[in-house]
C-alpha atoms as a PDB file:
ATOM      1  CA  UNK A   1      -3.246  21.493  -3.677  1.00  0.00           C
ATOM      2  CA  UNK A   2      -4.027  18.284  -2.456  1.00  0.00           C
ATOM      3  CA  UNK A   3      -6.456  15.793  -4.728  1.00  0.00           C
ATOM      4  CA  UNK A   4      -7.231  13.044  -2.375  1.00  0.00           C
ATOM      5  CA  UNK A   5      -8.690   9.671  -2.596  1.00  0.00           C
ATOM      6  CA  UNK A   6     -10.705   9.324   0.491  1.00  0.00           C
ATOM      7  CA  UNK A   7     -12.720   5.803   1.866  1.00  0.00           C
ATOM      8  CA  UNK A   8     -12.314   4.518   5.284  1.00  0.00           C
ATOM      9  CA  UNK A   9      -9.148   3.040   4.738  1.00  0.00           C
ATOM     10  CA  UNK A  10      -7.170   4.425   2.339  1.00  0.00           C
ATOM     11  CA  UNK A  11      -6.584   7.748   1.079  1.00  0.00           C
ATOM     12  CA  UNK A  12      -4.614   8.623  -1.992  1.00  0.00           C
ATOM     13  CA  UNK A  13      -2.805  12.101  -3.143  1.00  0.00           C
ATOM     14  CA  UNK A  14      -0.159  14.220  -4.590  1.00  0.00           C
ATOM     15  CA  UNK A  15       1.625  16.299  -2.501  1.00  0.00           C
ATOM     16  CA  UNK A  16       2.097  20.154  -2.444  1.00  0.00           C
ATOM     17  CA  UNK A  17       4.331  22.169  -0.689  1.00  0.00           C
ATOM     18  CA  UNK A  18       7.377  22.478   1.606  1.00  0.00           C
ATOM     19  CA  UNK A  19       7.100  22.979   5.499  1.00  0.00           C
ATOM     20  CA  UNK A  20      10.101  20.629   6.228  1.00  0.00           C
ATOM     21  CA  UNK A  21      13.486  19.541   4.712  1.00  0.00           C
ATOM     22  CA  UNK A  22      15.034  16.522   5.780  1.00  0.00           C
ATOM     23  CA  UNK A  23      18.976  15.976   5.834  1.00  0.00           C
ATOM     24  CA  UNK A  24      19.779  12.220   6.056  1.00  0.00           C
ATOM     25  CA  UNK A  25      23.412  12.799   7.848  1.00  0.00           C
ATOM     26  CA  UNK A  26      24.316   8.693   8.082  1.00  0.00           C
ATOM     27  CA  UNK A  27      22.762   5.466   6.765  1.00  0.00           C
ATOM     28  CA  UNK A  28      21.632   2.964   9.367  1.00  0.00           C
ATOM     29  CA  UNK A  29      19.676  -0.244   9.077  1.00  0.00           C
ATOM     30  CA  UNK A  30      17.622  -1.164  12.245  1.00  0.00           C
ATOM     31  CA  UNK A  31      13.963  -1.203  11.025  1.00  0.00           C
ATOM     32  CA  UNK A  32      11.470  -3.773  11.983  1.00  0.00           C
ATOM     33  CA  UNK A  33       8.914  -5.548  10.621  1.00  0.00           C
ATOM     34  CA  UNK A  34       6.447  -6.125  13.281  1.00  0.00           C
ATOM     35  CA  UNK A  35       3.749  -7.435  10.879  1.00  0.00           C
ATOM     36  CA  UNK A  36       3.890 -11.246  12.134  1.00  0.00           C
ATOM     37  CA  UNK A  37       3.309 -10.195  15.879  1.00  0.00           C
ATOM     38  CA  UNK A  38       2.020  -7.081  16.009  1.00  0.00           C
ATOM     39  CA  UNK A  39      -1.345  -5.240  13.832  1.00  0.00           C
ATOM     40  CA  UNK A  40      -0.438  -2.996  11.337  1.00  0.00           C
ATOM     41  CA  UNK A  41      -2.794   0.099  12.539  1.00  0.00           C
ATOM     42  CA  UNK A  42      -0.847   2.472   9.747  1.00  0.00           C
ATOM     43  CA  UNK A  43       1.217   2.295   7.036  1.00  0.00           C
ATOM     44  CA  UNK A  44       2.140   5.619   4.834  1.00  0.00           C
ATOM     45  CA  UNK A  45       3.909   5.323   1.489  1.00  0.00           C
ATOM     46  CA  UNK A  46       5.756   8.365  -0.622  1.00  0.00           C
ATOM     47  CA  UNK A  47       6.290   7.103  -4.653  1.00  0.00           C
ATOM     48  CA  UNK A  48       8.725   9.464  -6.371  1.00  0.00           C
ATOM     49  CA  UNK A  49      10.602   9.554  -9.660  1.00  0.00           C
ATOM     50  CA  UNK A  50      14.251   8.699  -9.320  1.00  0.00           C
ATOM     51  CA  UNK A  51      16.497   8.400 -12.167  1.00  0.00           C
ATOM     52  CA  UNK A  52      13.249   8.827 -14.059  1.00  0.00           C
ATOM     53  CA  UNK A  53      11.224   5.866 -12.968  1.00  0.00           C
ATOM     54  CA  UNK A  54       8.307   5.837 -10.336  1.00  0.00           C
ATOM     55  CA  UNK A  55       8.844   3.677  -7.261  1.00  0.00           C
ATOM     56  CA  UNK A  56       8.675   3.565  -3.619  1.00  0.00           C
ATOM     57  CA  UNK A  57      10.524   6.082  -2.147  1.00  0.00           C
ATOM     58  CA  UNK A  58       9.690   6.503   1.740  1.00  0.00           C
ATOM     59  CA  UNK A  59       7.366   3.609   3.656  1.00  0.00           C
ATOM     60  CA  UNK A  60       6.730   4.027   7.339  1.00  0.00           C
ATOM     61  CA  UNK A  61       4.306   1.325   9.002  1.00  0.00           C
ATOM     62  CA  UNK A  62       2.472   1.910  12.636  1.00  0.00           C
ATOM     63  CA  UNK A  63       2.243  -1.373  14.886  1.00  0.00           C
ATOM     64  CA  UNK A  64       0.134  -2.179  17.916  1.00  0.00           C
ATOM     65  CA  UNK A  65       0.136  -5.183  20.002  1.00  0.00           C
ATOM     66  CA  UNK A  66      -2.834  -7.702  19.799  1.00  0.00           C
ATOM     67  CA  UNK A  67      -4.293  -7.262  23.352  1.00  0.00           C
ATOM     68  CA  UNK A  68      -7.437  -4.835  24.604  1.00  0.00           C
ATOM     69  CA  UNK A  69      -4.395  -3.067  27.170  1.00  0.00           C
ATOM     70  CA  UNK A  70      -1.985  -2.009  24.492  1.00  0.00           C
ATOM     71  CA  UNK A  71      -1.275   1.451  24.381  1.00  0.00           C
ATOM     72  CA  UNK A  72       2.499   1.487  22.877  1.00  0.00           C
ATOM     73  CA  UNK A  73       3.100   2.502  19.355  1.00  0.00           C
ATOM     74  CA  UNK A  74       5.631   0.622  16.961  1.00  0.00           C
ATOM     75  CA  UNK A  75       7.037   2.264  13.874  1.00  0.00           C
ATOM     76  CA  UNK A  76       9.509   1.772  10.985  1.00  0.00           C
ATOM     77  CA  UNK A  77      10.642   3.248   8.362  1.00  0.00           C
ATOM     78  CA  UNK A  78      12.337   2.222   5.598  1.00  0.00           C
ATOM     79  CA  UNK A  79      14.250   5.068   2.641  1.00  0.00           C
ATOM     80  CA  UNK A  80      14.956   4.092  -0.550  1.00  0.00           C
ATOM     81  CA  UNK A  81      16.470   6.673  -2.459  1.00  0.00           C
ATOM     82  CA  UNK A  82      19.648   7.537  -5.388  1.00  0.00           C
ATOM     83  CA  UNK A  83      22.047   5.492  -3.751  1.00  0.00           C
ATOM     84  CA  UNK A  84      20.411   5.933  -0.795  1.00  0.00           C
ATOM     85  CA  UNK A  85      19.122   3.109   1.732  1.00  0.00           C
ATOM     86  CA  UNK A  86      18.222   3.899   5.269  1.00  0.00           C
ATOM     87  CA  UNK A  87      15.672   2.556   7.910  1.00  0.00           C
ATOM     88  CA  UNK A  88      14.708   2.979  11.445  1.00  0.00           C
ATOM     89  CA  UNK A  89      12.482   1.892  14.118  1.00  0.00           C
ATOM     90  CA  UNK A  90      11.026   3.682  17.125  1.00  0.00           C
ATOM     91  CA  UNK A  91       8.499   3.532  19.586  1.00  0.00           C
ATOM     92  CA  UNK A  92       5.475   5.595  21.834  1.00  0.00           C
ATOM     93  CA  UNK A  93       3.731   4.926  24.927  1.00  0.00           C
ATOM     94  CA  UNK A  94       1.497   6.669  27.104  1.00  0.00           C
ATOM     95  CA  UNK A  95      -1.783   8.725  27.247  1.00  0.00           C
ATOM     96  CA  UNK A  96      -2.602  12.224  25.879  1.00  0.00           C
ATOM     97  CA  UNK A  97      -1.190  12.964  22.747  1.00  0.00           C
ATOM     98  CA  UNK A  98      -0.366  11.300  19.281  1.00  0.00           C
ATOM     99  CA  UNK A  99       1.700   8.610  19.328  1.00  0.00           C
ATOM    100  CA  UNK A 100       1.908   7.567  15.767  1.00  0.00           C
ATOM    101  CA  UNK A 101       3.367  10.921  15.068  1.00  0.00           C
ATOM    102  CA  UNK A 102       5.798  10.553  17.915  1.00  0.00           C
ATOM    103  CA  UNK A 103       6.423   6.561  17.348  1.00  0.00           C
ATOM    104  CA  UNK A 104       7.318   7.413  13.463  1.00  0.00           C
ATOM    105  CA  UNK A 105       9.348  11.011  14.312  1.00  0.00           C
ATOM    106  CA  UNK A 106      11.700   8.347  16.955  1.00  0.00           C
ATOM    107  CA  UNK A 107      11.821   6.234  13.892  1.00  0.00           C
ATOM    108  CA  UNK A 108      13.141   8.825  11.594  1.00  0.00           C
ATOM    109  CA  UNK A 109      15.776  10.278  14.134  1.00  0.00           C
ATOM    110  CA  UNK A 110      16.795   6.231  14.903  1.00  0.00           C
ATOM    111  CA  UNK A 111      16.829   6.471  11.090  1.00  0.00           C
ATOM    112  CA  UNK A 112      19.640   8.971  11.093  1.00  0.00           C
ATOM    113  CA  UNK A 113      17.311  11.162   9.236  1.00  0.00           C
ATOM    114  CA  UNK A 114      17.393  15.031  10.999  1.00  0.00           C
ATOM    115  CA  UNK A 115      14.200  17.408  10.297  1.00  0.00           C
ATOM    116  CA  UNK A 116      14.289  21.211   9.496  1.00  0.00           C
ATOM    117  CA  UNK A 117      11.468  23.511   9.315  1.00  0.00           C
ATOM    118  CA  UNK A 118       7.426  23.188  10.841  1.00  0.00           C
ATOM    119  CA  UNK A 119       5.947  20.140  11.740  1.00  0.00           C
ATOM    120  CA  UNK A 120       2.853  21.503  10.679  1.00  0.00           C
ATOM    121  CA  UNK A 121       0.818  21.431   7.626  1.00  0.00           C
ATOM    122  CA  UNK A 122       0.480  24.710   5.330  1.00  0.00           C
ATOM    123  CA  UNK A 123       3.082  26.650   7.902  1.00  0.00           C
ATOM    124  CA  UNK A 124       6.585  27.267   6.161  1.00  0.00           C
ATOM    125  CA  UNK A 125       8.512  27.735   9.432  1.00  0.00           C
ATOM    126  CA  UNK A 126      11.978  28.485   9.727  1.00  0.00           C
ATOM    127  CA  UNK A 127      14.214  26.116   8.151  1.00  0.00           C
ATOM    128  CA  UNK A 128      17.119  26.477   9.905  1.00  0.00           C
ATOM    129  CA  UNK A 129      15.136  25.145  12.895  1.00  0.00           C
ATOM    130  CA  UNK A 130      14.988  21.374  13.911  1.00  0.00           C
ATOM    131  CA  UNK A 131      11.863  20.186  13.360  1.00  0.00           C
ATOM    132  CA  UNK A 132      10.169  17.532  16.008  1.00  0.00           C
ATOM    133  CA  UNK A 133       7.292  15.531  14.787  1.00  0.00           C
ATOM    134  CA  UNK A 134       6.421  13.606  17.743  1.00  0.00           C
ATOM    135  CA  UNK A 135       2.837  14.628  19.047  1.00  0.00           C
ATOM    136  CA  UNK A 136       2.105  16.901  16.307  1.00  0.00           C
ATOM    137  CA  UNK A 137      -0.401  14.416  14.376  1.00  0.00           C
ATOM    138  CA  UNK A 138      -1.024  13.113  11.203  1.00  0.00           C
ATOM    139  CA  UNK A 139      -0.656  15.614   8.840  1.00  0.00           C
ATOM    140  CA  UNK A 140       3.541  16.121  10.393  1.00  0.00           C
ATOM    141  CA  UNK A 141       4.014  12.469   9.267  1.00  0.00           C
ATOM    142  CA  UNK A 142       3.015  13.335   5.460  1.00  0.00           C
ATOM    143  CA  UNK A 143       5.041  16.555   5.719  1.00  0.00           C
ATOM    144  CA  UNK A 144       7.974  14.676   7.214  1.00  0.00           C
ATOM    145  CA  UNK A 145       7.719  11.658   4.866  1.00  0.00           C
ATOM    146  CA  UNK A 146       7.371  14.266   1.493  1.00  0.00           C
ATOM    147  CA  UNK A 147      10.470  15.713   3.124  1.00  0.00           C
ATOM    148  CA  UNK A 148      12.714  12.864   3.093  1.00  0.00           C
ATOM    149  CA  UNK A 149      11.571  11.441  -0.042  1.00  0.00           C
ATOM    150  CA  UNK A 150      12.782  14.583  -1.614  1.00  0.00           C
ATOM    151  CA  UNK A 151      16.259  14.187   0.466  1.00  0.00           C
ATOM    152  CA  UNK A 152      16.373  10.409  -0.615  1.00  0.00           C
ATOM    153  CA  UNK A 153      16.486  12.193  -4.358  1.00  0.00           C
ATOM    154  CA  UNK A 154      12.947  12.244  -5.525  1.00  0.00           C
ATOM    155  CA  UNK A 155      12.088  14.802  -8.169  1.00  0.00           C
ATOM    156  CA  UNK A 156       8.901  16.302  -9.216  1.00  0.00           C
ATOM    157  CA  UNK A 157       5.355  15.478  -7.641  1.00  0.00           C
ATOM    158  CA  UNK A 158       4.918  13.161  -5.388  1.00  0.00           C
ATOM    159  CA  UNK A 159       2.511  10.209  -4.576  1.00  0.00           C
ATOM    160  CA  UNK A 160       1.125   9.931  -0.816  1.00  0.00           C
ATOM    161  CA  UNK A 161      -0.571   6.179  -0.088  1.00  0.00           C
ATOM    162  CA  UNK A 162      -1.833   6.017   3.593  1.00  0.00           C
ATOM    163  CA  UNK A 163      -3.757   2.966   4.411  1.00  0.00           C
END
């Protein structure tokens, strides 16, 4: 069950449900933080309880450049886990398909973060499968994200921010 939050900007959950695990096979530290010359079209938090205290778990920010023409996609993500630190940065260009999904699923491989199960919402897939987010929309990011919070060690419920 999801209990959502909903305005234009921001909506606010807990999250339900397993249609992906996440194996984070080596720490790497190439994020980006595009926020000085780039807009900030996304950004999508996961707050867990690790050791017993709440706190940021997962955040992955969506960039665009400033002009009318852009059409490329710049992501990040950042994992902060038990003993855990990752991040990652990716990209997506082109027409026809959604490339915040597929900017933010290059980011988690760049991440060395590897995905198991459906990229969909609500569909439990097969977890022995690799798992591809890119294209697959919004609701693959949250799935993803939940996932790797819960790989980074986060217990219990979760908290989904996406503003």
């Amino acid at each position: 069950m999801l209990l959502p939050i909903n305005d234009r900007r921001r909506s606010v959950g807990l999250l339900w449900g397993v249609t992906m695990k996440a194996k984070i096979e080596k720490q790497v530290s190439n994020a980006r933080n595009y926020g000085n010359e780039k807009e900030t079209v996304s950004n999508f938090i996961v707050i867990g309880k690790i050791n017993g205290e709440m706190r940021e778990v997962v955040n992955a920010r969506c960039y665009m450049g400033r002009s009318r023409s852009a059409s490329t996609v710049y992501a990040s993500i950042w994992v902060h886990g038990n003993g855990i630190y990752t991040s990652g940065k990716g990209t997506a260009g082109g027409y026809g398909y959604h490339k915040e999904s597929a900017a933010v699923g290059d980011a988690i491989m760049n991440a060395g973060v590897t995905l198991w199960g459906s990229p969909y919402t609500g569909e439990t897939g097969d977890l022995k499968h690799r798992a591809h987010i890119g294209g697959c929309g919004s609701g693959s990011i949250r799935a993803a994200l939940e996932a790797i919070a819960k790989a980074a060690g986060a217990r219990g419920k979760l908290i989904w921010v996406s503003c």
